[in-house]
PDB file of N, CA and C in Angstrom:
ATOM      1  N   UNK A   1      21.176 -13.434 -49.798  1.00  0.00           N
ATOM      2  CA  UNK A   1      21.822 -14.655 -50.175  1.00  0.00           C
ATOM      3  C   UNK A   1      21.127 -15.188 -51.422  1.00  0.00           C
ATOM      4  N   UNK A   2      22.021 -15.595 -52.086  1.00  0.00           N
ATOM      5  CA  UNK A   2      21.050 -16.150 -53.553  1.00  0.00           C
ATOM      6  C   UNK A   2      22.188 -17.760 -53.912  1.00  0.00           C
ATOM      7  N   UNK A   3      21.296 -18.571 -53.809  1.00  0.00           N
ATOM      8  CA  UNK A   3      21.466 -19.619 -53.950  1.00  0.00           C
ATOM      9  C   UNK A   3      21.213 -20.332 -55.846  1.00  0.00           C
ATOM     10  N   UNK A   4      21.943 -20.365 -56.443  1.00  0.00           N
ATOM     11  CA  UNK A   4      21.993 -20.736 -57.960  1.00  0.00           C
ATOM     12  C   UNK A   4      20.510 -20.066 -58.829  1.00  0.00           C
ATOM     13  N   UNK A   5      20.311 -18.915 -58.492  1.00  0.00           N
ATOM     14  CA  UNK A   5      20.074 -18.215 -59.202  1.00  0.00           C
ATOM     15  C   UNK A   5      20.444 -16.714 -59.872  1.00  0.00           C
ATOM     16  N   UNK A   6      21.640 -16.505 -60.210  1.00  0.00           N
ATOM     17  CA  UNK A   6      22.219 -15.798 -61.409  1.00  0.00           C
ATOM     18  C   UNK A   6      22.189 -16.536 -62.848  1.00  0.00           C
ATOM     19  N   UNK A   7      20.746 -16.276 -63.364  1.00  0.00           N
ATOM     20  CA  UNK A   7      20.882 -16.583 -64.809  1.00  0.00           C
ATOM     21  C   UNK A   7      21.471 -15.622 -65.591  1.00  0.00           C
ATOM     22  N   UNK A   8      21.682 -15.953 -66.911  1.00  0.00           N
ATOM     23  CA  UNK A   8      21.966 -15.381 -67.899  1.00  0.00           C
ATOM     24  C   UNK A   8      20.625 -14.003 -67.912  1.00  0.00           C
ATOM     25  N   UNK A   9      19.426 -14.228 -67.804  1.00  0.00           N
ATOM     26  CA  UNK A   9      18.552 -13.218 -67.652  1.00  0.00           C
ATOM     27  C   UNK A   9      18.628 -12.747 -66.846  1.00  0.00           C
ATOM     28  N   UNK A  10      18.912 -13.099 -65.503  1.00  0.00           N
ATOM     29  CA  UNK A  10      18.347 -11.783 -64.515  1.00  0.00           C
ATOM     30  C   UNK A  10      19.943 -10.883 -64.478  1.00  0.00           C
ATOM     31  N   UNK A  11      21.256 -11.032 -64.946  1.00  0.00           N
ATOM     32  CA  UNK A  11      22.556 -10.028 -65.759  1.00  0.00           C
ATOM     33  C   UNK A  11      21.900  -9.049 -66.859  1.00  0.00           C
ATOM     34  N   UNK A  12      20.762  -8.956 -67.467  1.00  0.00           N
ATOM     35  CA  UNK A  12      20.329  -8.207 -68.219  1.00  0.00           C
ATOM     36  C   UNK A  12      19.021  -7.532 -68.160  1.00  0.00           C
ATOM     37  N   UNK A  13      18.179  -8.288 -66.758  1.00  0.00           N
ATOM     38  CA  UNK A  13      17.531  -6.989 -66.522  1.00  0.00           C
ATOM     39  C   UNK A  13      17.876  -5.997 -65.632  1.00  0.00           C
ATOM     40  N   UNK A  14      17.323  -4.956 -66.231  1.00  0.00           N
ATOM     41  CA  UNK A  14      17.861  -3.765 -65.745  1.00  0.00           C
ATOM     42  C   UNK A  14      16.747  -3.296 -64.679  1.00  0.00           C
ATOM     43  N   UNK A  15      15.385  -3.942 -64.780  1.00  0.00           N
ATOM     44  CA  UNK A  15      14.656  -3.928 -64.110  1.00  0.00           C
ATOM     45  C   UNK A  15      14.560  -4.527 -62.422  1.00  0.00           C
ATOM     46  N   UNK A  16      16.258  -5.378 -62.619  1.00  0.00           N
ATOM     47  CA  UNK A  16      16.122  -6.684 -61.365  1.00  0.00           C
ATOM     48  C   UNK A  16      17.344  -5.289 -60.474  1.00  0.00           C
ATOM     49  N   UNK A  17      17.037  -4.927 -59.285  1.00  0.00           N
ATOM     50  CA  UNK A  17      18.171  -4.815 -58.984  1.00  0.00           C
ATOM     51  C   UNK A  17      18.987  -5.150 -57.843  1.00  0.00           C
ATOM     52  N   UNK A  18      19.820  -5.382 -57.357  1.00  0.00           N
ATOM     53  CA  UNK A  18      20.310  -6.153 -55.877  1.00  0.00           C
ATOM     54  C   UNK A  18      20.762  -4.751 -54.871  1.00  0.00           C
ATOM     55  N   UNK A  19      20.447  -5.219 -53.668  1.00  0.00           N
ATOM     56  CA  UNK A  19      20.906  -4.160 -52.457  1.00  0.00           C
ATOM     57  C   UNK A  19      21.827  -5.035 -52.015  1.00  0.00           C
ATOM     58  N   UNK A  20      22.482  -4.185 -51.085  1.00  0.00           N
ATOM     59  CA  UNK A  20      23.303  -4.713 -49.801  1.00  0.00           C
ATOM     60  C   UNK A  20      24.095  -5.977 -49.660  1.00  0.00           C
ATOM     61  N   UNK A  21      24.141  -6.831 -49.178  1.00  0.00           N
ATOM     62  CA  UNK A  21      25.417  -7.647 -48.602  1.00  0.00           C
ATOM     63  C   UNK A  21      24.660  -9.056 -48.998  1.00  0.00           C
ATOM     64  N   UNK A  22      25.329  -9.060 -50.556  1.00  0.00           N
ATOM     65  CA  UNK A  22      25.343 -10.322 -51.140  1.00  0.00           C
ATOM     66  C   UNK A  22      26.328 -11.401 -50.933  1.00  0.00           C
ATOM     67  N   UNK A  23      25.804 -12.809 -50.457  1.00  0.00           N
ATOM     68  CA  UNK A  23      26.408 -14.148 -50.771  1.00  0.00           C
ATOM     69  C   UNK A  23      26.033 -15.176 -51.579  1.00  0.00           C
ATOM     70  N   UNK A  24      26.824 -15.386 -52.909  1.00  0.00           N
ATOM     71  CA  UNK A  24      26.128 -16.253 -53.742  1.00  0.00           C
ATOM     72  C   UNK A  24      26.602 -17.725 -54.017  1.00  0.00           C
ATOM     73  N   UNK A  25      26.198 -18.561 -53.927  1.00  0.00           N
ATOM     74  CA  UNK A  25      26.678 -20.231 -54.190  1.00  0.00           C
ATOM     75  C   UNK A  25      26.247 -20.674 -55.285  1.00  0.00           C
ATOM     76  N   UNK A  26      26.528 -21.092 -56.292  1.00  0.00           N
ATOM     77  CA  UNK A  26      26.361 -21.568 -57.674  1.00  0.00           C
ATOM     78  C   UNK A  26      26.829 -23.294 -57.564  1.00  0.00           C
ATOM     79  N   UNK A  27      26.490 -24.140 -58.509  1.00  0.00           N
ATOM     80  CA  UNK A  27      27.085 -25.579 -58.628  1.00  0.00           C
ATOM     81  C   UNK A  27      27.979 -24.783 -60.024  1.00  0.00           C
ATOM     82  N   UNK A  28      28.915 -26.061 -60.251  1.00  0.00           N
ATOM     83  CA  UNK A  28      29.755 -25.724 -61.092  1.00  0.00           C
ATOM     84  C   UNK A  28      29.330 -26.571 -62.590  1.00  0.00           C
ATOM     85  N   UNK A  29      28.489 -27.728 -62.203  1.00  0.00           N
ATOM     86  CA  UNK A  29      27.707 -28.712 -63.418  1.00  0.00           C
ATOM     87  C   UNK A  29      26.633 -27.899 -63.927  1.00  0.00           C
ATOM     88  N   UNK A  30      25.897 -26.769 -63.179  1.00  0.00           N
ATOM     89  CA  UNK A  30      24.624 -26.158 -63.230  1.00  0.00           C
ATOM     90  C   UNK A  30      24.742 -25.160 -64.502  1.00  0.00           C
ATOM     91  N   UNK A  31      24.106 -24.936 -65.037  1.00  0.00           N
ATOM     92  CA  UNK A  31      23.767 -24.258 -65.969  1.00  0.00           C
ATOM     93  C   UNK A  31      24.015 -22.552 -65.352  1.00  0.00           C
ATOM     94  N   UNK A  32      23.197 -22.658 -64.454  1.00  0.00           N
ATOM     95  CA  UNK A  32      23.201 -21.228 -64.038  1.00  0.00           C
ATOM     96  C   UNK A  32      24.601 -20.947 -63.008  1.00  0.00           C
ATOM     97  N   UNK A  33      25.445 -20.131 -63.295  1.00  0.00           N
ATOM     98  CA  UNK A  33      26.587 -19.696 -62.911  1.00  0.00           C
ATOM     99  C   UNK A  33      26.845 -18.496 -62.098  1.00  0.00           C
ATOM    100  N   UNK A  34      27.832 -17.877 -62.036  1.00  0.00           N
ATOM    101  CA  UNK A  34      28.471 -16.563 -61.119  1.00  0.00           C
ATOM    102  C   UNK A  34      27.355 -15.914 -61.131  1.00  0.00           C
ATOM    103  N   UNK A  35      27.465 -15.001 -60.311  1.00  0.00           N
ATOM    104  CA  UNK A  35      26.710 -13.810 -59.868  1.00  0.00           C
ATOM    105  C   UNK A  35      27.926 -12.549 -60.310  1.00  0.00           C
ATOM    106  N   UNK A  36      29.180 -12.801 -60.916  1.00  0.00           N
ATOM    107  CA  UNK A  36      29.774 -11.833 -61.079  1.00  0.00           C
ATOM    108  C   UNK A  36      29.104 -10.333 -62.034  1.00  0.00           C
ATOM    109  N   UNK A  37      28.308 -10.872 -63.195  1.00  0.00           N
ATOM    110  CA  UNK A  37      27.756 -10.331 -64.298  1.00  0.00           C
ATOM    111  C   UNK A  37      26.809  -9.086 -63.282  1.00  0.00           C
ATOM    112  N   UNK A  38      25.806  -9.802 -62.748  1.00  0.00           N
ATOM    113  CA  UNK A  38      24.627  -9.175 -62.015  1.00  0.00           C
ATOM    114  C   UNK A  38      25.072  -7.942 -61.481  1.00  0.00           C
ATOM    115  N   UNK A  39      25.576  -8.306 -60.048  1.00  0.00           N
ATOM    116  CA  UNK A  39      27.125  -7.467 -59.026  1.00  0.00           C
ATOM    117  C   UNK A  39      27.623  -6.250 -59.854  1.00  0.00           C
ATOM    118  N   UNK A  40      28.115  -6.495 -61.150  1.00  0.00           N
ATOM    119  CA  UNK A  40      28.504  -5.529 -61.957  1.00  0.00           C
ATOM    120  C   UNK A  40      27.428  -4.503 -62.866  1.00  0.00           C
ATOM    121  N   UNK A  41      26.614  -4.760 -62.614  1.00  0.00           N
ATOM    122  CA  UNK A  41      25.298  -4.060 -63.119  1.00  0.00           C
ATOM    123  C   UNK A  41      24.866  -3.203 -61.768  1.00  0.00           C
ATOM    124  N   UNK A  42      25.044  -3.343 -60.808  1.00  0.00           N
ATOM    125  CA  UNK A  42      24.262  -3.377 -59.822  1.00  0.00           C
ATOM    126  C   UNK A  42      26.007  -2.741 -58.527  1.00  0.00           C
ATOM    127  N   UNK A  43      26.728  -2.540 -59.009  1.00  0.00           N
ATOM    128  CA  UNK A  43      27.898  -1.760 -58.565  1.00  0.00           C
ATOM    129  C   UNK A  43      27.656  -1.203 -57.498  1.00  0.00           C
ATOM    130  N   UNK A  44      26.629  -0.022 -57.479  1.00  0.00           N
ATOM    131  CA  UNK A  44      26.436   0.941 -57.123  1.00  0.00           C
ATOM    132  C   UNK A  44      25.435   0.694 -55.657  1.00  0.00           C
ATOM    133  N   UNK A  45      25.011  -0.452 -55.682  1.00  0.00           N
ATOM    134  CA  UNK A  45      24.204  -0.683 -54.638  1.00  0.00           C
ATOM    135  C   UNK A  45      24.110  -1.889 -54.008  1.00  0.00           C
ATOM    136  N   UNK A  46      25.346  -2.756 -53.956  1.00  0.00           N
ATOM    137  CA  UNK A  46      26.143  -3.594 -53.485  1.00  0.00           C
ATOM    138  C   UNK A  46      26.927  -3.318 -52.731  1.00  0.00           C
ATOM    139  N   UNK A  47      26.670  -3.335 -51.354  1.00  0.00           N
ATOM    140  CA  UNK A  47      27.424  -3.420 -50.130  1.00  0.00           C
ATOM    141  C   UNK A  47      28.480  -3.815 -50.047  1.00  0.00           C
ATOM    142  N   UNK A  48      28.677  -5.560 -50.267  1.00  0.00           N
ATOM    143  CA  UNK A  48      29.693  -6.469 -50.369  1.00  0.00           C
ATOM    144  C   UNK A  48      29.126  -7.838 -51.206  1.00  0.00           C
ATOM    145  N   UNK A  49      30.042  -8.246 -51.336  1.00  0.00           N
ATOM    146  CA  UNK A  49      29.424  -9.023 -52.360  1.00  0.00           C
ATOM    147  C   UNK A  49      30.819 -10.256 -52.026  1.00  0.00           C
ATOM    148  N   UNK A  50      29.919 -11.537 -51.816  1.00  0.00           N
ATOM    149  CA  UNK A  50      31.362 -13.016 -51.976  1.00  0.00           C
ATOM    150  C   UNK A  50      30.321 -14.181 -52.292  1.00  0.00           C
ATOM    151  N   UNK A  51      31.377 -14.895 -53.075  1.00  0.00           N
ATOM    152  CA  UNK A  51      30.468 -16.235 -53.912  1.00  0.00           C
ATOM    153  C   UNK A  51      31.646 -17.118 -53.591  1.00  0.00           C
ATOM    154  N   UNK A  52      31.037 -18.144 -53.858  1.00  0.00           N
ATOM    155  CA  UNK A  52      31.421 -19.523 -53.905  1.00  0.00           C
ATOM    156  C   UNK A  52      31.212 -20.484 -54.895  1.00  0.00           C
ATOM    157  N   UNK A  53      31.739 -21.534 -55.471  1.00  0.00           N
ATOM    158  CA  UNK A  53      31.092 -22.519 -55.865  1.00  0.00           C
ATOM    159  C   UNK A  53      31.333 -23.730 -55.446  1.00  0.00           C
ATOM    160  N   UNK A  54      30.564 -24.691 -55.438  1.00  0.00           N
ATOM    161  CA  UNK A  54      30.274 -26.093 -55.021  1.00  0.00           C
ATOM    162  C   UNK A  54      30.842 -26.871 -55.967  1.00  0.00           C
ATOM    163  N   UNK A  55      31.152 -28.215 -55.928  1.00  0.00           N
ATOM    164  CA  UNK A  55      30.746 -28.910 -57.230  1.00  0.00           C
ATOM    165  C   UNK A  55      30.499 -30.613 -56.418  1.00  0.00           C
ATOM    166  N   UNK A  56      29.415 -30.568 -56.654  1.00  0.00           N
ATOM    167  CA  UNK A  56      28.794 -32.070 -55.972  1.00  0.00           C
ATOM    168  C   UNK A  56      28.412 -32.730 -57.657  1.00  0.00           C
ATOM    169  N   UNK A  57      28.252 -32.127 -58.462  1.00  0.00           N
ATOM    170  CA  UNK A  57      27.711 -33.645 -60.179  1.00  0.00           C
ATOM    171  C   UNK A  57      26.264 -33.125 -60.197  1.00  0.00           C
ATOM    172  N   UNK A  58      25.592 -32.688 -59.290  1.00  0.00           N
ATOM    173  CA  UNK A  58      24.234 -32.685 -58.954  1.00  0.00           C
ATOM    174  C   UNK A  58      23.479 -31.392 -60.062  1.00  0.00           C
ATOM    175  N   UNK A  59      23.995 -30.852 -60.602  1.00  0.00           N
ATOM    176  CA  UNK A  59      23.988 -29.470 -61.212  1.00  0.00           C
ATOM    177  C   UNK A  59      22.752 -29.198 -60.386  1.00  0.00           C
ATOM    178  N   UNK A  60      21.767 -28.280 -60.791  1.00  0.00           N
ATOM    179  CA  UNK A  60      20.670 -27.410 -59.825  1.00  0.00           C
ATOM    180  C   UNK A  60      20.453 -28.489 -58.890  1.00  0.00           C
ATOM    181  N   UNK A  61      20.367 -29.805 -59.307  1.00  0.00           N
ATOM    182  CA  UNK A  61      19.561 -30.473 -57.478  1.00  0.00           C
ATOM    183  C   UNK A  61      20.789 -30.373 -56.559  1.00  0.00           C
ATOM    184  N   UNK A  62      21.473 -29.720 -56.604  1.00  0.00           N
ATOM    185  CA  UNK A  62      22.867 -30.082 -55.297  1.00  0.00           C
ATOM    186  C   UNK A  62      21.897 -28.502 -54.709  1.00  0.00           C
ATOM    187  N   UNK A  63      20.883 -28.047 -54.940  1.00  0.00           N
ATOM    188  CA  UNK A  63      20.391 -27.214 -53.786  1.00  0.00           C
ATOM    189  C   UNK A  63      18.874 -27.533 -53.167  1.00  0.00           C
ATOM    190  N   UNK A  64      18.419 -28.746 -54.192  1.00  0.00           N
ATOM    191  CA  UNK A  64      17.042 -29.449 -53.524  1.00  0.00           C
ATOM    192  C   UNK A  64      16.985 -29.858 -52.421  1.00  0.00           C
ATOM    193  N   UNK A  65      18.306 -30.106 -51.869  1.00  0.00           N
ATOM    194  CA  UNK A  65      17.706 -30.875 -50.491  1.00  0.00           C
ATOM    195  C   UNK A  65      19.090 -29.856 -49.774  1.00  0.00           C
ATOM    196  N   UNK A  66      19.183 -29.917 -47.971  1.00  0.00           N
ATOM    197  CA  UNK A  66      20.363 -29.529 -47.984  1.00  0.00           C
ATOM    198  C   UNK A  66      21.354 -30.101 -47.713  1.00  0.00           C
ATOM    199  N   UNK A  67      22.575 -29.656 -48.266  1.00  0.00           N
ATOM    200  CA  UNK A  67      23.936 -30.633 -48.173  1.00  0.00           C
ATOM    201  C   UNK A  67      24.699 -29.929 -47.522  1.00  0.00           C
ATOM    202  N   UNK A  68      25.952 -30.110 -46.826  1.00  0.00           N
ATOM    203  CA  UNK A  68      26.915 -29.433 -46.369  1.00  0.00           C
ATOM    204  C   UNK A  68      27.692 -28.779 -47.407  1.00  0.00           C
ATOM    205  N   UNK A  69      28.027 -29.235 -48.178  1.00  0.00           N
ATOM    206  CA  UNK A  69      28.948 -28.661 -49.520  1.00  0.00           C
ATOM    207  C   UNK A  69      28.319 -26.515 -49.572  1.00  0.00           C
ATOM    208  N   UNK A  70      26.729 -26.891 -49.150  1.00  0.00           N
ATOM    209  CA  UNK A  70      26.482 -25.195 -49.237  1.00  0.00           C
ATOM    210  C   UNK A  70      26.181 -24.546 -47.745  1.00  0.00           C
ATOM    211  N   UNK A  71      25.265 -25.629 -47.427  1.00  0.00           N
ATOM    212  CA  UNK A  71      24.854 -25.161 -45.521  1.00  0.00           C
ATOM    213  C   UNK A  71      25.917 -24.564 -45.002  1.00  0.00           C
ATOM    214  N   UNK A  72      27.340 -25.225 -44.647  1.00  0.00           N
ATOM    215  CA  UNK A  72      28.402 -25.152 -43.635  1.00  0.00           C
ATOM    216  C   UNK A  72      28.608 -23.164 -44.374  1.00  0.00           C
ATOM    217  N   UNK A  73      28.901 -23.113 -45.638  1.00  0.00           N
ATOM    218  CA  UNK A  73      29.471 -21.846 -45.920  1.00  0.00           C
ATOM    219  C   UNK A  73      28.259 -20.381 -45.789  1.00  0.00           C
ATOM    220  N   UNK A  74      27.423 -20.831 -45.527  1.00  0.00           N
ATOM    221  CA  UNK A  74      25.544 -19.988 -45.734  1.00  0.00           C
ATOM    222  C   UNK A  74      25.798 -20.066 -44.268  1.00  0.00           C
ATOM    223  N   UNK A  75      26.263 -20.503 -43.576  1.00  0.00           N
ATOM    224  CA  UNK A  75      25.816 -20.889 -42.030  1.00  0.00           C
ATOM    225  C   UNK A  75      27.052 -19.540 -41.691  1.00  0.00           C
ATOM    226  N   UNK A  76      28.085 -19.842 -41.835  1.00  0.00           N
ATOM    227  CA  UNK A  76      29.394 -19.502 -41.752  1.00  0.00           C
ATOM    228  C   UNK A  76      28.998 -17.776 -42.156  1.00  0.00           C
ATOM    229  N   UNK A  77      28.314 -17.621 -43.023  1.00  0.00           N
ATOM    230  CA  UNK A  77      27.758 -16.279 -43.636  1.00  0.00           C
ATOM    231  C   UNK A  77      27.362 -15.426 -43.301  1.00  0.00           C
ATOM    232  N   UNK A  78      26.426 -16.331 -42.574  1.00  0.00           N
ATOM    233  CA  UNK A  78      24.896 -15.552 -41.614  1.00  0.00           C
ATOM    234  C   UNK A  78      25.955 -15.171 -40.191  1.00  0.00           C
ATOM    235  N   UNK A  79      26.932 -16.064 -40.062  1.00  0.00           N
ATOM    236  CA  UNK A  79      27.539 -15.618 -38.286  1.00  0.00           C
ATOM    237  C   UNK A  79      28.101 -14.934 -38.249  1.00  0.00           C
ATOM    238  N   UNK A  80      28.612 -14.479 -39.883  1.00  0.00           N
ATOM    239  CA  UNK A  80      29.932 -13.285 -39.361  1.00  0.00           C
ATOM    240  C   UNK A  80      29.802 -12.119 -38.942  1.00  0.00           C
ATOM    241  N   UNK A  81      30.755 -11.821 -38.158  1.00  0.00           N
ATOM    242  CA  UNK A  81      30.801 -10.659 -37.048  1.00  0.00           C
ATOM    243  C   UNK A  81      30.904  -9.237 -37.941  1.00  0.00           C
ATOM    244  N   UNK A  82      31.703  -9.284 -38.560  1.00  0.00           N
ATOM    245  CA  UNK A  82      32.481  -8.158 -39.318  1.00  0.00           C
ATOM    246  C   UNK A  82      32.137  -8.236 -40.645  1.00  0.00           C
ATOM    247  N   UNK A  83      31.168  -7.101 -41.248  1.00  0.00           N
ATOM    248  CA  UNK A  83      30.988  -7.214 -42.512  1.00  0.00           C
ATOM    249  C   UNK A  83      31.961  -6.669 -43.401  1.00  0.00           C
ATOM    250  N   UNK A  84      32.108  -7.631 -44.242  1.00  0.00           N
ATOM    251  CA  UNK A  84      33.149  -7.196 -44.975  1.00  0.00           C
ATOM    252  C   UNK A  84      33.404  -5.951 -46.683  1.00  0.00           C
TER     253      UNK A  84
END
């Protein structure tokens, strides 16, 4: 699970790479955005992969504390039966 960190840098290292059964939540005010870029680098060793975005105004602090806007869907994440 990666919570608003897909920067613009970690899409270009080639050094970073992701396994298995990604869920990513981004704010939509936040600077740091999709995880689509990363995912696509990283094709090959990506299980599944689903994102979301939020938009609370809060840009990065809408993940300082926790809010429902991300909990309820991370919660919802962790329970599912059937990986997709």
């Amino acid at each position: 699970m990666i919570l608003a960190a897909c920067t613009s840098g970690l899409a270009t290292k080639v050094e970073i790479a992701i396994y298995g059964h990604l869920f990513s939540v981004y704010e939509t005010s936040d600077s740091v955005g999709s995880c689509d870029n990363v995912v696509a680098r990283n094709i090959n060793t990506v299980s599944s992969y689903k994102e979301i975005s939020i938009s609370t105004g809060k840009e990065h602090g809408a993940f300082f504390t926790p809010r429902k806007e991300w909990i309820v869907p991370v919660k919802a994440w962790l329970k599912r039966k059937k990986l997709q």
